[in-house]
N, C-alpha and C. Protein backbone atom coordinates (compact mmCIF):
# COMPACT_ATOMS: atom_id res chain seq x y z
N UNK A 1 0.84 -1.17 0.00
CA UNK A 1 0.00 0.00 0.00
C UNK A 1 0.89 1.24 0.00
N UNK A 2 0.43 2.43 -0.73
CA UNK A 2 1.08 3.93 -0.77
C UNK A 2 0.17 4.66 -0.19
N UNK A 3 0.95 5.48 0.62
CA UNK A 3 0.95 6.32 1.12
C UNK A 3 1.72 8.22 0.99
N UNK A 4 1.40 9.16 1.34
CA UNK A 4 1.97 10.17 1.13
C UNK A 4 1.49 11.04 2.16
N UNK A 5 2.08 11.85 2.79
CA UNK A 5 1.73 13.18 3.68
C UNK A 5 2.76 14.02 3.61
N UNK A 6 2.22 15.11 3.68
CA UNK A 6 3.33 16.52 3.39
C UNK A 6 3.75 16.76 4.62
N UNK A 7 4.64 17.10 5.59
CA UNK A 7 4.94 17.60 6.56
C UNK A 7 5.76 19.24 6.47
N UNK A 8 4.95 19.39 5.31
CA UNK A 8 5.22 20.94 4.88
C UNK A 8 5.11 21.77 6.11
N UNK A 9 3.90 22.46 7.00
CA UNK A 9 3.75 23.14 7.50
C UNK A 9 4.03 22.04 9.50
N UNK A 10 4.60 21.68 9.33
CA UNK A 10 4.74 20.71 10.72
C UNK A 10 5.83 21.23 11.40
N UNK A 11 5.74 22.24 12.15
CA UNK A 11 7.15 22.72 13.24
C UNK A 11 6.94 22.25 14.60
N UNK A 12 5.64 21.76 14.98
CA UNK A 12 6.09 21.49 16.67
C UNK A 12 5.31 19.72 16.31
N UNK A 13 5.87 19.18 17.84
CA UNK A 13 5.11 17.88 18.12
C UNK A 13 3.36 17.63 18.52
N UNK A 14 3.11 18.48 18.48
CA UNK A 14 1.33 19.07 18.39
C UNK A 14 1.00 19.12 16.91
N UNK A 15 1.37 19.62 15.90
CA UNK A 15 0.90 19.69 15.02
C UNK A 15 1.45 18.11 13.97
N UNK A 16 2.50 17.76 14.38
CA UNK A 16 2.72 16.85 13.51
C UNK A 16 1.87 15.16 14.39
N UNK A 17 0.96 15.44 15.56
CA UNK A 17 0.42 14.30 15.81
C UNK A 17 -1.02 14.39 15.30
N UNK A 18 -1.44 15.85 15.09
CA UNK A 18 -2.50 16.22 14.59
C UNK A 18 -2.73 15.64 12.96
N UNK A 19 -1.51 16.05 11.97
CA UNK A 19 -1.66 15.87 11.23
C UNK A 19 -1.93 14.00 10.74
N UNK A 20 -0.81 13.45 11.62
CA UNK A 20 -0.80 12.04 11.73
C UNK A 20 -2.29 11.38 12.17
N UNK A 21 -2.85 12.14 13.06
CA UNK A 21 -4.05 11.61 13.43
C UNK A 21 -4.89 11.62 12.04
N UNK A 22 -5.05 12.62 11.50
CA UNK A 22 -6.06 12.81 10.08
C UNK A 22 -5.45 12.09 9.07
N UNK A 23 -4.21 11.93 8.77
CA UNK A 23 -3.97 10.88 7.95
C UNK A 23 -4.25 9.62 7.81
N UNK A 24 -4.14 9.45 9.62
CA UNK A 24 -4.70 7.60 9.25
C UNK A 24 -5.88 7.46 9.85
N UNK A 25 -6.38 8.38 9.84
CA UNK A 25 -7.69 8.22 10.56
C UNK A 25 -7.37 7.73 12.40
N UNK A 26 -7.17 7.89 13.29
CA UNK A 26 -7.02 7.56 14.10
C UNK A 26 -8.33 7.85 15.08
N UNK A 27 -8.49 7.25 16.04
CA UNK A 27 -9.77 7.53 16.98
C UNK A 27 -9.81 8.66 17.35
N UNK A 28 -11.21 9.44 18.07
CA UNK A 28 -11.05 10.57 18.70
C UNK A 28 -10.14 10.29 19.87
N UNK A 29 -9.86 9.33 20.50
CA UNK A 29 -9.51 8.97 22.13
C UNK A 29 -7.64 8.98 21.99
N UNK A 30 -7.49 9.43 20.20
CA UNK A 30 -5.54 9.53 20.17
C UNK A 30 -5.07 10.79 21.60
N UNK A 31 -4.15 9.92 21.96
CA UNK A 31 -3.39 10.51 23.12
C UNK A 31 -2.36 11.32 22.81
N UNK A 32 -2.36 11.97 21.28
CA UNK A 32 -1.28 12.13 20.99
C UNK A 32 0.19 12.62 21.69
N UNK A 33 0.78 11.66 21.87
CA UNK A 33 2.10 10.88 22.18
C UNK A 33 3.00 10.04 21.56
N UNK A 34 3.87 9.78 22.44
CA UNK A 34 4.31 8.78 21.53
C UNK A 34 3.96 7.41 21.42
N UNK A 35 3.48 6.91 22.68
CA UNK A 35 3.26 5.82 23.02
C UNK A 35 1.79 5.60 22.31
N UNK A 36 0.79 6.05 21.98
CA UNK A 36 -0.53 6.62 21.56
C UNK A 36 -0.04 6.41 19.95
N UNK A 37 1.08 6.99 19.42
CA UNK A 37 1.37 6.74 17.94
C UNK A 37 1.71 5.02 17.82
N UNK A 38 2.46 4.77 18.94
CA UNK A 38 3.07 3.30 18.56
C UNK A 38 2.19 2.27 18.58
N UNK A 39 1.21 2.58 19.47
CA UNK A 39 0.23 1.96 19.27
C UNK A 39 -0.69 1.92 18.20
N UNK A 40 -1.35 2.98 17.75
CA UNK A 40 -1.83 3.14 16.58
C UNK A 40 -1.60 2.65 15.44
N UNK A 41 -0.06 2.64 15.11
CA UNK A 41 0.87 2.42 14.08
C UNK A 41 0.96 0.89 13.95
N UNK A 42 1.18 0.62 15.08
CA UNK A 42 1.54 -0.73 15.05
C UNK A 42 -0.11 -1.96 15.13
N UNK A 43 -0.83 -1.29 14.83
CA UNK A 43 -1.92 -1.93 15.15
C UNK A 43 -2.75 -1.81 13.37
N UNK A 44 -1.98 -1.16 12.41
CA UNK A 44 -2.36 -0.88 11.01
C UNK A 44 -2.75 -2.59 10.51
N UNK A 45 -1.91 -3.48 11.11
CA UNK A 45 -2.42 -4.63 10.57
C UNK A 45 -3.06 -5.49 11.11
N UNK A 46 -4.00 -4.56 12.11
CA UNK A 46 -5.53 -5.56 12.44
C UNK A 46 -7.03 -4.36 12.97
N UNK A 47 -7.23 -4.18 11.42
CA UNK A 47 -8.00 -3.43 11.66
C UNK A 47 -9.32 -3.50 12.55
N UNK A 48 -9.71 -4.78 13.29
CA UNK A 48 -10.29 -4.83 14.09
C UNK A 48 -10.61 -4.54 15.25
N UNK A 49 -9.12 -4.03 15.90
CA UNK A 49 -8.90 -3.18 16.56
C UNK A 49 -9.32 -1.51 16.73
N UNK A 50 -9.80 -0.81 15.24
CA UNK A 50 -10.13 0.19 15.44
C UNK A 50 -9.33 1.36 15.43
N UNK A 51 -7.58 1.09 15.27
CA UNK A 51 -7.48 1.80 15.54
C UNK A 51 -6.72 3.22 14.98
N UNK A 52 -6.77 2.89 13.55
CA UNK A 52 -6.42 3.15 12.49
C UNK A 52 -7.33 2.86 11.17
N UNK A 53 -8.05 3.98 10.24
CA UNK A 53 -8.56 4.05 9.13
C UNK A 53 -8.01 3.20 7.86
N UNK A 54 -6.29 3.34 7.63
CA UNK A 54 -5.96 3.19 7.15
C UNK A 54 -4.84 1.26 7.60
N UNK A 55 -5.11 0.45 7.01
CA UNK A 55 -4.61 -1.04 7.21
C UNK A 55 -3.92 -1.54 6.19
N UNK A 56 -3.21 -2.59 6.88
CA UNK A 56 -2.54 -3.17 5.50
C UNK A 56 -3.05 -4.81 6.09
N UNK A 57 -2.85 -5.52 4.76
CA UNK A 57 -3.03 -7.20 5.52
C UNK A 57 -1.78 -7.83 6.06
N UNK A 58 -1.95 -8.97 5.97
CA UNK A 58 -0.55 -9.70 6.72
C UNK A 58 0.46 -9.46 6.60
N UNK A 59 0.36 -9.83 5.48
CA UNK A 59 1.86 -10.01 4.54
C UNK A 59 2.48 -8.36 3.93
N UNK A 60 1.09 -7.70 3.97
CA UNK A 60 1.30 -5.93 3.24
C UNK A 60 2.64 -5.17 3.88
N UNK A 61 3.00 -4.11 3.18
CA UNK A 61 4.09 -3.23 3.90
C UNK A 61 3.11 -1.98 3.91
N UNK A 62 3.03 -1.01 4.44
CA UNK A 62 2.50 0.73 3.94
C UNK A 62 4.17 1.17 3.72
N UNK A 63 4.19 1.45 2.46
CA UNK A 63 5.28 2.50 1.99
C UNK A 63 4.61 3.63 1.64
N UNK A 64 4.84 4.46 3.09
CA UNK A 64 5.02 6.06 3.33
C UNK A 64 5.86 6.69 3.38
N UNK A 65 5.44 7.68 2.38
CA UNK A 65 6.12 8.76 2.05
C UNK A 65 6.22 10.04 2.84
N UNK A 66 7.17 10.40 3.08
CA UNK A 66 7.04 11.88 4.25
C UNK A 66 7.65 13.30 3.16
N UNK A 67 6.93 14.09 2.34
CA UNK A 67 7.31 14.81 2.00
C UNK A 67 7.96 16.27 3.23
N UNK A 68 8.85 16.76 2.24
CA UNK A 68 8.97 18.33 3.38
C UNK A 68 9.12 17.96 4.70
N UNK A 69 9.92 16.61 5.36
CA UNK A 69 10.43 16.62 6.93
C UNK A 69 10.84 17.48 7.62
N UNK A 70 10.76 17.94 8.54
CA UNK A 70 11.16 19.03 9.41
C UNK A 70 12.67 18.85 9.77
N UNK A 71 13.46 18.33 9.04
CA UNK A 71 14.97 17.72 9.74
C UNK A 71 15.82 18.45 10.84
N UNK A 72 15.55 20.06 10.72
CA UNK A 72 16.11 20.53 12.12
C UNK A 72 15.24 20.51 13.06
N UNK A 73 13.85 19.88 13.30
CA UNK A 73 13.44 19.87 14.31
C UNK A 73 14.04 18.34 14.69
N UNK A 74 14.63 18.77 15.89
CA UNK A 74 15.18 17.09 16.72
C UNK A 74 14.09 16.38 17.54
N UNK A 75 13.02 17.16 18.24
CA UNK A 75 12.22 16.59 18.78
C UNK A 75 10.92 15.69 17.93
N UNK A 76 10.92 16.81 16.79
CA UNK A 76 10.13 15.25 15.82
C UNK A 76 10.72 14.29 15.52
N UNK A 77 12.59 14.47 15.18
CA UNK A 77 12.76 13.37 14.28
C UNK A 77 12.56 11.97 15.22
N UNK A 78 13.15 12.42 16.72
CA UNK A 78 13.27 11.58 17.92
C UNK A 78 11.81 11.09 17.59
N UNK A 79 11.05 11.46 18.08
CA UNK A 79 9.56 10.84 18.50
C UNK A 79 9.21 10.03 17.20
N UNK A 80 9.01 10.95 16.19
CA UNK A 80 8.77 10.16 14.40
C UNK A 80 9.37 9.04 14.32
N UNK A 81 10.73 8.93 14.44
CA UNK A 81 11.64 7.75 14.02
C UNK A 81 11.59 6.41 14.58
N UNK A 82 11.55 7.19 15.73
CA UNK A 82 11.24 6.07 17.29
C UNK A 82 10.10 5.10 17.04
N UNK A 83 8.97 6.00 16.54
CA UNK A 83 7.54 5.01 16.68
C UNK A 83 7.91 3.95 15.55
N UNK A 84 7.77 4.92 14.37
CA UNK A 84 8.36 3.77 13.08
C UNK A 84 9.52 2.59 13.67
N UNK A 85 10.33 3.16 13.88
CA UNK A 85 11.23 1.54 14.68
C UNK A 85 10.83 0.96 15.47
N UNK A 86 10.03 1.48 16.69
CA UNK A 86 9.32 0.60 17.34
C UNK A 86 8.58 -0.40 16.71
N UNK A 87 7.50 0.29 15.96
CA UNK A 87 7.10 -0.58 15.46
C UNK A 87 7.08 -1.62 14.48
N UNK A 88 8.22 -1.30 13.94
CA UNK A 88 8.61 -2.49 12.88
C UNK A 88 9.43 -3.14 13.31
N UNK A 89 10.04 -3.23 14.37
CA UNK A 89 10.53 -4.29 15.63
C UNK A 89 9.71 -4.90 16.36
N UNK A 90 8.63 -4.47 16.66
CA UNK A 90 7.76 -5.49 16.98
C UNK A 90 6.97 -6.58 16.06
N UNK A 91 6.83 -6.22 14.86
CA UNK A 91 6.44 -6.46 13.98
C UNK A 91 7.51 -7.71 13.78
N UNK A 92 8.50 -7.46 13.45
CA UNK A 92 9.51 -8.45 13.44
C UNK A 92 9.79 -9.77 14.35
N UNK A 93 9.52 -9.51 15.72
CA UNK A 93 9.46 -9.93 16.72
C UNK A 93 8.44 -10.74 16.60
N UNK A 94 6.90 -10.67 15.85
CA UNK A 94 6.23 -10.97 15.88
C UNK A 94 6.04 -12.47 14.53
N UNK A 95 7.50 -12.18 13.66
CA UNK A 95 7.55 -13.06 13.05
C UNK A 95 7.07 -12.46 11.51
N UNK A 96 6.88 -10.96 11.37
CA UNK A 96 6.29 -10.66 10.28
C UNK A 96 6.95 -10.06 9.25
N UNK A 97 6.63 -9.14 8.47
CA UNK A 97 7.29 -8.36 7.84
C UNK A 97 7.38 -7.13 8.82
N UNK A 98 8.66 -5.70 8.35
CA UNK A 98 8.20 -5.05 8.90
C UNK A 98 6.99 -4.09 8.60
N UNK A 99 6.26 -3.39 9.02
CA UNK A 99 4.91 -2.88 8.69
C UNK A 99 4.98 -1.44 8.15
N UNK A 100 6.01 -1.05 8.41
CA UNK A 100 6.42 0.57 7.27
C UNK A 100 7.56 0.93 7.02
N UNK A 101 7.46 1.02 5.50
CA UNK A 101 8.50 1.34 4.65
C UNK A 101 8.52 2.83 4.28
N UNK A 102 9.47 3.64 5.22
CA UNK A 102 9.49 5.17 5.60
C UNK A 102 10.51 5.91 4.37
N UNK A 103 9.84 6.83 3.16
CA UNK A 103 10.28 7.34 2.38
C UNK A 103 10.43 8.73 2.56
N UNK A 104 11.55 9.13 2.13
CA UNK A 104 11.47 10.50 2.98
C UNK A 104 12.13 11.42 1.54
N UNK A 105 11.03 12.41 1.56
CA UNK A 105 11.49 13.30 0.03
C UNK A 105 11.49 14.50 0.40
């Protein structure tokens, strides 16, 4: 599955969980955090859970695209990077593929 989001206008960690929330559809009840993203994220491949709009199946990858990254902000890249590795270490752990393939333009 493809994916794309602009992180054009994204300078603080408020706005870039906001935007993340509307991208994948996330519940009203997002905590936005980090722990609240990893969860979310990592839960793309069982949509039964709820907790994410956007799913992939078993075997699927989501290759997302991050246009316009904020690269001198350090506190997104920390939190951003983190969840994505988190969760494709668990994913792994779990015996799977990993679950996002992070393109960055």
């Amino acid at each position: 599955m493809e994916m794309a989001i602009d992180f054009k206008d994204i300078d603080t960690v408020d706005k870039m969980h906001k935007k993340l929330k509307h991208a994948f559809g996330f519940p009203n009840f997002y905590g936005a955090n980090i722990h609240a993203l990893i969860d979310c994220l990592g839960d793309i491949r069982y949509p039964e859970y709820g907790m994410s709009e956007v799913t992939i199946g078993e075997n699927e990858v989501l290759n997302l695209t991050i246009k316009n990254f904020p690269y001198e902000n350090k506190l997104i890249i920390n939190i951003f990077f983190s969840a994505i590795k988190y969760v494709n270490e668990k994913s792994i752990n779990r015996h799977e593929t990993p679950s996002i393939h992070l393109i960055l333009i």
